[in-house]
Each structure stands twice: as C-alpha cells, then as structure tokens.
C-alpha atoms as a PDB file:
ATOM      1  CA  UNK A   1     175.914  -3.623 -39.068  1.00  0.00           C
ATOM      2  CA  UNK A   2     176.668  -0.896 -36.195  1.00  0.00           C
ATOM      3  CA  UNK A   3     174.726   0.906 -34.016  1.00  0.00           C
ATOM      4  CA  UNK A   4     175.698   4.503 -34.377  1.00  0.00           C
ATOM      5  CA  UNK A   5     174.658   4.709 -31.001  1.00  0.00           C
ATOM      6  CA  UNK A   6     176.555   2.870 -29.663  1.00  0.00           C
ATOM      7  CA  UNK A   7     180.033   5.606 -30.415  1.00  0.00           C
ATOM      8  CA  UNK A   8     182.202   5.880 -33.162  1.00  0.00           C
ATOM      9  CA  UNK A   9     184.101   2.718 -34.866  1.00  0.00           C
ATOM     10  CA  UNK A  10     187.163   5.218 -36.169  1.00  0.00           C
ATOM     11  CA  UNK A  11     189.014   7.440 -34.525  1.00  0.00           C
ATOM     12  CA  UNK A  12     190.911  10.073 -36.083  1.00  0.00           C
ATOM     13  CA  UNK A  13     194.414  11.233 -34.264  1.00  0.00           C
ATOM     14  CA  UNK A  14     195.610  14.319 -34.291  1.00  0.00           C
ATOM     15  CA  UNK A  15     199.073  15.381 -33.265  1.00  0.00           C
ATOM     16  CA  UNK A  16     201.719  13.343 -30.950  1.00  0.00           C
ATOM     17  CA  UNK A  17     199.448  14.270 -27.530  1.00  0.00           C
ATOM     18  CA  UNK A  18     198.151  10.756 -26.044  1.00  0.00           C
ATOM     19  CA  UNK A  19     198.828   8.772 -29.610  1.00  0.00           C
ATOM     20  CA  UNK A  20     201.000   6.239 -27.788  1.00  0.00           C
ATOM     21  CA  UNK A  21     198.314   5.790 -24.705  1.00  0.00           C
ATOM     22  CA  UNK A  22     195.065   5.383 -27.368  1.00  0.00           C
ATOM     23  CA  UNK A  23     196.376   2.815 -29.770  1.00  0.00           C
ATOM     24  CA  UNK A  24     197.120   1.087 -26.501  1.00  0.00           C
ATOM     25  CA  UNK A  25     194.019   1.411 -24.626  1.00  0.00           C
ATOM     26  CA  UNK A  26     192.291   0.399 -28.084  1.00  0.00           C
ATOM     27  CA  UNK A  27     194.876  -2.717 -29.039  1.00  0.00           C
ATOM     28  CA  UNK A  28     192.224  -5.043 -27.493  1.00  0.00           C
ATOM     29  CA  UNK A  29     189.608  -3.483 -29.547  1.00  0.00           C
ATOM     30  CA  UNK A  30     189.649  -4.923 -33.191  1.00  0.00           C
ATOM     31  CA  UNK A  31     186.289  -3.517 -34.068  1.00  0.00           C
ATOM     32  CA  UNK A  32     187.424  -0.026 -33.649  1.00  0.00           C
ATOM     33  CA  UNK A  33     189.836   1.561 -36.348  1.00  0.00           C
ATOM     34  CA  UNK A  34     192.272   4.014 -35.310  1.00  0.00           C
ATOM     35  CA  UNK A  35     194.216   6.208 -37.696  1.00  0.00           C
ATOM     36  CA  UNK A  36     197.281   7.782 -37.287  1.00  0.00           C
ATOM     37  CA  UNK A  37     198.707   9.159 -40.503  1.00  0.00           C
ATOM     38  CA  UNK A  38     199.696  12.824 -41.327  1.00  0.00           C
ATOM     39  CA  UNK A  39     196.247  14.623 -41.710  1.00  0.00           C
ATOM     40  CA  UNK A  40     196.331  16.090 -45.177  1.00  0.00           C
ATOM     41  CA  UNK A  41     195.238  19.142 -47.140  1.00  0.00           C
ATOM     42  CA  UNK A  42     192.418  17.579 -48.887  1.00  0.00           C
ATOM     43  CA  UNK A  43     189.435  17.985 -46.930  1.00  0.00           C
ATOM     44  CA  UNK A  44     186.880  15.855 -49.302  1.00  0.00           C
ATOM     45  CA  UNK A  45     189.997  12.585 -49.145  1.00  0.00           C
ATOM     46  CA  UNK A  46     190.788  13.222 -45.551  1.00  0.00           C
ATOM     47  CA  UNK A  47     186.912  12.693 -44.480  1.00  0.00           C
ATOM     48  CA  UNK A  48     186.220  10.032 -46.563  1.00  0.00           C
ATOM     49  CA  UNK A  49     186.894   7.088 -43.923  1.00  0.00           C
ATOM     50  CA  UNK A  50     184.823   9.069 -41.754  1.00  0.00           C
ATOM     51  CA  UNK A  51     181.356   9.859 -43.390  1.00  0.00           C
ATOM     52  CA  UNK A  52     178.780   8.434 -44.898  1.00  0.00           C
ATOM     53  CA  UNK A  53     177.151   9.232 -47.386  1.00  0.00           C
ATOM     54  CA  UNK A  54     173.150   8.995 -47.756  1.00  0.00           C
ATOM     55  CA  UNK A  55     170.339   9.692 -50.217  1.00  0.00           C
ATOM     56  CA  UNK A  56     167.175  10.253 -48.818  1.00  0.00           C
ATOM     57  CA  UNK A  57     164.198  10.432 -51.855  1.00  0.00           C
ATOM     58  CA  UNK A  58     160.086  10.481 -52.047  1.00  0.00           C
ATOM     59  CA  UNK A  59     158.073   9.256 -54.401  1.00  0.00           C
ATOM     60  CA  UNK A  60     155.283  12.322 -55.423  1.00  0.00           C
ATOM     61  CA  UNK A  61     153.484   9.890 -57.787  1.00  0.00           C
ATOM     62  CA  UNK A  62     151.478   6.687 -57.682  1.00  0.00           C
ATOM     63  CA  UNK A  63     151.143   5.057 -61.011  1.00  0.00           C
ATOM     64  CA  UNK A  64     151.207   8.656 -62.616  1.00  0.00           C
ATOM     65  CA  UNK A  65     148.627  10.127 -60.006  1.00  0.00           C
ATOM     66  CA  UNK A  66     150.242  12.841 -58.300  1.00  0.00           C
ATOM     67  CA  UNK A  67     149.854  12.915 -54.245  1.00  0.00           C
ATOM     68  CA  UNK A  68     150.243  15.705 -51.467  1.00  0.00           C
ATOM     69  CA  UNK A  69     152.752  13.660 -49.222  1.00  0.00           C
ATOM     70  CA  UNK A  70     155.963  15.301 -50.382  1.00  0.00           C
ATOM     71  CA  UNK A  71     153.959  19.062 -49.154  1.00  0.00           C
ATOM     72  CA  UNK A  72     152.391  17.767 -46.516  1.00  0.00           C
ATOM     73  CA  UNK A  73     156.059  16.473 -45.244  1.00  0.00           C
ATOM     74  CA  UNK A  74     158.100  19.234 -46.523  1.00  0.00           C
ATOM     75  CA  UNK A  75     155.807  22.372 -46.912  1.00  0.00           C
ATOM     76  CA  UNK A  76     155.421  24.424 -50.093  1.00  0.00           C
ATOM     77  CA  UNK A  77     158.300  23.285 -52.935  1.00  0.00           C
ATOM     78  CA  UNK A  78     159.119  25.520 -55.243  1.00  0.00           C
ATOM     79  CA  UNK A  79     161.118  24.516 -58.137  1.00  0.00           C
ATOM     80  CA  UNK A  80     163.452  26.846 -60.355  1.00  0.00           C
END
C-alpha cells in the first residue's frame, strides 16, 4: 500500500510541452504510472485512474439502542 504522502503514483500529461523529458526522467521509476493518451470528453472515464473512491459510515445503534455519537460528531441531522 502507498503513502499518499509521499506524492502521487500517476501522472496525467497534458499536451506535447515536456512529454518527451517526463517519461524520461520517470523511465527509472516503475512504481509511478505515467499516461499519455488523448485526454477525452468524458470527465467521470477520464478521472477514473486517478481517484478513489471512499465510503465513510457510522453506526447510530448498539444492539437496537440508539446513541448520541453520530450528533455529537456531526451536529444536528435532519432527515427529509
């Protein structure tokens, strides 16, 4: 597993700028990903590589006895 902290393991390229001097500065880097295709129209396909996608939930019960954490974390919740 990465650490995000550590920079990004894809890099998108854009255009015909400093294409040629990238994928050589990162030939010696396996780990890293570069992509060079025609960017397309599709927004949702063309970030797909690049994202990641995370659910994030909280449990408001115990064995059917409702608890305060998800207000106490979150505030008032209003539903509807």
């Amino acid at each position: 597993q990465t650490d995000p902290t550590k920079g990004s393991q894809r890099i998108r390229l854009i255009g015909d700028g400093e294409t040629d001097a990238t994928i050589k500065a990162m030939a010696q880097t396996p780990e890293i990903a570069v992509y060079r295709q025609p960017v397309t129209s599709a927004g949702r396909l063309e970030m797909l590589p690049f994202l990641r996608e995370q659910a994030v939930t909280m449990t408001a019960h115990r064995f059917g006895t409702i608890n305060d954490l998800p207000q106490r974390a979150l505030g008032d919740i209003h539903f509807g």
